[in-house]
C-alpha atoms as a PDB file:
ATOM      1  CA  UNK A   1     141.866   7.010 137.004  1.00  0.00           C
ATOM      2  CA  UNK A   2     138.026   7.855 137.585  1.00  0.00           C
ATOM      3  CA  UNK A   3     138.438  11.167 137.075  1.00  0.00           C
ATOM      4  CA  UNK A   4     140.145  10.530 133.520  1.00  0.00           C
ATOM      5  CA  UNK A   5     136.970   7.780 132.984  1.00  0.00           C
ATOM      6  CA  UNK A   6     134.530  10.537 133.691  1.00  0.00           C
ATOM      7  CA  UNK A   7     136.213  13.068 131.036  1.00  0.00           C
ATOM      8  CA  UNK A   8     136.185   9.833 128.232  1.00  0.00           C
ATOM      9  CA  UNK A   9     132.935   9.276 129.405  1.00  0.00           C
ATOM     10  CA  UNK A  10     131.583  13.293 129.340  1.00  0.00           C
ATOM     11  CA  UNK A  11     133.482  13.625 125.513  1.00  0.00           C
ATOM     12  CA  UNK A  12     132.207  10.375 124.385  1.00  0.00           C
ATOM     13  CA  UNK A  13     128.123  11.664 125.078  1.00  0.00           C
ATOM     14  CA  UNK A  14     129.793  15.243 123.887  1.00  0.00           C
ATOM     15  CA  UNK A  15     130.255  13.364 120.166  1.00  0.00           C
ATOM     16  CA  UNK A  16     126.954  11.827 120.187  1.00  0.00           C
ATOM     17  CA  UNK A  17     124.863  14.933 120.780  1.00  0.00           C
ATOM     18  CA  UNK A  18     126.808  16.244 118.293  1.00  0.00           C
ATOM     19  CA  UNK A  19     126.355  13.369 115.602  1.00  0.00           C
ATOM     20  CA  UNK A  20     122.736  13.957 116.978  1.00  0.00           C
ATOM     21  CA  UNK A  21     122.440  17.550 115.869  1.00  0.00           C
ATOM     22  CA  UNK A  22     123.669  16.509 112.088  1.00  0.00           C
ATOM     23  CA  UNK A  23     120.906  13.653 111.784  1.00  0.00           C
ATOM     24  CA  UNK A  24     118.336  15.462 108.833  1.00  0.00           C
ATOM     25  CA  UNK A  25     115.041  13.965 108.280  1.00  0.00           C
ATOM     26  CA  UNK A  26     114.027  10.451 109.482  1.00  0.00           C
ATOM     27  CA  UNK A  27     111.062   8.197 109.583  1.00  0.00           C
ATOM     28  CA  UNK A  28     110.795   4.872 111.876  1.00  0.00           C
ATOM     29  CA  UNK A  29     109.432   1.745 109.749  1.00  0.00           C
ATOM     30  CA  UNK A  30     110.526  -0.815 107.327  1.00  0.00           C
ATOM     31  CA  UNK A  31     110.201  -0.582 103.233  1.00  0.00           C
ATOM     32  CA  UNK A  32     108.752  -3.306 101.754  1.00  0.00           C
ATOM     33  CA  UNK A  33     108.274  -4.052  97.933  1.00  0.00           C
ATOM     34  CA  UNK A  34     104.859  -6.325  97.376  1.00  0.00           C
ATOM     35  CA  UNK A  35     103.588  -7.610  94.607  1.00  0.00           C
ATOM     36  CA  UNK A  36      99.513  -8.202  93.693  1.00  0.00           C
ATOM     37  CA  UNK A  37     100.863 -11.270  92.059  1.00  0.00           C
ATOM     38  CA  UNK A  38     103.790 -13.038  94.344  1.00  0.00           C
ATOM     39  CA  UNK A  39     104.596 -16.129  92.202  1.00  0.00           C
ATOM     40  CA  UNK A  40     104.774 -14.370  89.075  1.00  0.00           C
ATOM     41  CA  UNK A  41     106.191 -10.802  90.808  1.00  0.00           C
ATOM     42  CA  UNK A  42     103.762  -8.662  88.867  1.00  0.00           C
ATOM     43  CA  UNK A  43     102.014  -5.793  89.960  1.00  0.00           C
ATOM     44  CA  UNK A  44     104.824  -4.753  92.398  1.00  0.00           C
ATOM     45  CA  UNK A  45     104.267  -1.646  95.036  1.00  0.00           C
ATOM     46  CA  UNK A  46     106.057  -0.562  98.361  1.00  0.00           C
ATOM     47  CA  UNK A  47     104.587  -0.325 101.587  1.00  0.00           C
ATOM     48  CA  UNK A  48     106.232   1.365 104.889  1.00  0.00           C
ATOM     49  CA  UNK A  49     105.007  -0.199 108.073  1.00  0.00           C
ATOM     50  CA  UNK A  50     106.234   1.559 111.546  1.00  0.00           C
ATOM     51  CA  UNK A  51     104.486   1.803 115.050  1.00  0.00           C
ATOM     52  CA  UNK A  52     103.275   5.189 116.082  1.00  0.00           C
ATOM     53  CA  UNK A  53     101.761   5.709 119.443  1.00  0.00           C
ATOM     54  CA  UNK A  54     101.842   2.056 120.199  1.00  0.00           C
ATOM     55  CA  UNK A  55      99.259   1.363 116.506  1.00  0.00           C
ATOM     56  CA  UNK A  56     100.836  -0.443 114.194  1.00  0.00           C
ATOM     57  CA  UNK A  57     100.647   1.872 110.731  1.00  0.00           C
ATOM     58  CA  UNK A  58     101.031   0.535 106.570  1.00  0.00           C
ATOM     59  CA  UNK A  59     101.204   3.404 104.054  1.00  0.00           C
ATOM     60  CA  UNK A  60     101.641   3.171 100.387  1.00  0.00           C
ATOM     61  CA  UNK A  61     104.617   4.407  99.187  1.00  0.00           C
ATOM     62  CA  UNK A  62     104.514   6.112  95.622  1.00  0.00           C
ATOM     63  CA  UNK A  63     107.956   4.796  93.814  1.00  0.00           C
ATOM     64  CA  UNK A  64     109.449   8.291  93.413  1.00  0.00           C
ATOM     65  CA  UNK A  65     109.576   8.374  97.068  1.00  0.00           C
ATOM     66  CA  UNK A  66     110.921   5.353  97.962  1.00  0.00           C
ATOM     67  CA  UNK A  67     114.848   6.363  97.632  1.00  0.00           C
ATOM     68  CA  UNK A  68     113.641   9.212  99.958  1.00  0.00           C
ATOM     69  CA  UNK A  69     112.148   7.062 102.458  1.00  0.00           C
ATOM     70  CA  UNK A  70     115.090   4.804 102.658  1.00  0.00           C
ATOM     71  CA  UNK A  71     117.321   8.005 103.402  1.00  0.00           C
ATOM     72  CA  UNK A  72     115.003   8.884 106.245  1.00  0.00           C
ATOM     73  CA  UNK A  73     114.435   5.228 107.654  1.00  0.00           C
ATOM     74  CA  UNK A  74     118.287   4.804 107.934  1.00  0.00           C
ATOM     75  CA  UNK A  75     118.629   8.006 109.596  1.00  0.00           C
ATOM     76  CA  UNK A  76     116.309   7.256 112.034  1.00  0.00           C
ATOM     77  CA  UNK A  77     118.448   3.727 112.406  1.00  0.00           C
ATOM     78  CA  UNK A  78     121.092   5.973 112.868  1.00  0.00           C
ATOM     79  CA  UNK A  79     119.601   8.201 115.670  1.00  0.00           C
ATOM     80  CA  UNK A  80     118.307   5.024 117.515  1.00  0.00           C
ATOM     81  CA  UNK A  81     121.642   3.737 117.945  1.00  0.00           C
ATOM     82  CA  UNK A  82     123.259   6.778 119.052  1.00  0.00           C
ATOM     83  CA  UNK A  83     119.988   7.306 121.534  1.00  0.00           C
ATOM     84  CA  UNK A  84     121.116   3.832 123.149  1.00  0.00           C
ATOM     85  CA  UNK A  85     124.692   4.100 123.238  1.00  0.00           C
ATOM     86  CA  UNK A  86     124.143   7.547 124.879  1.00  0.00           C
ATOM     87  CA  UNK A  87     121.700   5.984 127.704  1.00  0.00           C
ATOM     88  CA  UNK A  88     124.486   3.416 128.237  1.00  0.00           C
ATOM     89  CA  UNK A  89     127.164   5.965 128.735  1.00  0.00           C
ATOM     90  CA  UNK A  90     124.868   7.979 130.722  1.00  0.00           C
ATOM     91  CA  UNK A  91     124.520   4.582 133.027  1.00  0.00           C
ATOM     92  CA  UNK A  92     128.151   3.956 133.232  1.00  0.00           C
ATOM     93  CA  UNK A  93     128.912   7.814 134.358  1.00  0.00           C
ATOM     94  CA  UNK A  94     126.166   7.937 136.959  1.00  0.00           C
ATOM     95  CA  UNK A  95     127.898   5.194 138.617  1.00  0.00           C
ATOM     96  CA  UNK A  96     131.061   6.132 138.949  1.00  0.00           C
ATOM     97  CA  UNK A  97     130.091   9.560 140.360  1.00  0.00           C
ATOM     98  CA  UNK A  98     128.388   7.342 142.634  1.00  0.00           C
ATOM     99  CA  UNK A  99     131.364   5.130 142.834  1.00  0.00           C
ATOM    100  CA  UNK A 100     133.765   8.285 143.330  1.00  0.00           C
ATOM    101  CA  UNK A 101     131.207   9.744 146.170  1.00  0.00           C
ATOM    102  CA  UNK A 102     131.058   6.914 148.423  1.00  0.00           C
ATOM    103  CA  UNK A 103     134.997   6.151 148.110  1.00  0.00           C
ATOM    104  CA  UNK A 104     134.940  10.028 149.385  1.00  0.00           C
ATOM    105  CA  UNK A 105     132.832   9.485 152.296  1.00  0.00           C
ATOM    106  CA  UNK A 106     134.662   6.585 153.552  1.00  0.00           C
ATOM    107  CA  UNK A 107     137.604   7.883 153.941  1.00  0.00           C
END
């Protein structure tokens, strides 16, 4: 039954590099619309804010980059989550090798 875990486990990481490899171009931050003029909403502009070598970052974002942008922000979403789950797999495999070894030098 460990054995068969370790295989799920090994084709499970196997997808997510994959997944990994067809990830195009991302950027980490959040798209913001702001306006000079809040209560009326006049004067509107978008901002991306992200953290880069632990500095917190704002850039103006011209409007016919903004669908861009979002493309490259979710992407990046996308690769985070995959990043995580394969870290948690990685966890999960590493002990059951573990697991598996000391079962094998007990008996």
């Amino acid at each position: 039954m460990t054995n068969r875990k370790l295989l799920q486990i090994e084709k499970q990481i196997t997808d997510i590099k994959q997944q990994l490899m067809d990830i195009g171009d991302m950027r980490p931050g959040s798209l913001t619309k702001q306006y000079k003029n809040p209560k009326d909403r006049k004067g509107g502009f978008y901002q991306i804010s992200y953290t880069q070598k632990n500095k917190s970052k704002t850039e103006y974002v011209r409007p016919y980059h903004v669908k861009t942008l979002k493309q490259q922000i979710k992407s990046y979403k996308r690769w985070k989550l995959l990043i995580e789950r394969w870290i948690e797999l990685s966890i999960i495999y590493s002990k059951l090798k573990m697991d598996i070894a000391n079962q094998t030098k007990l008996k």
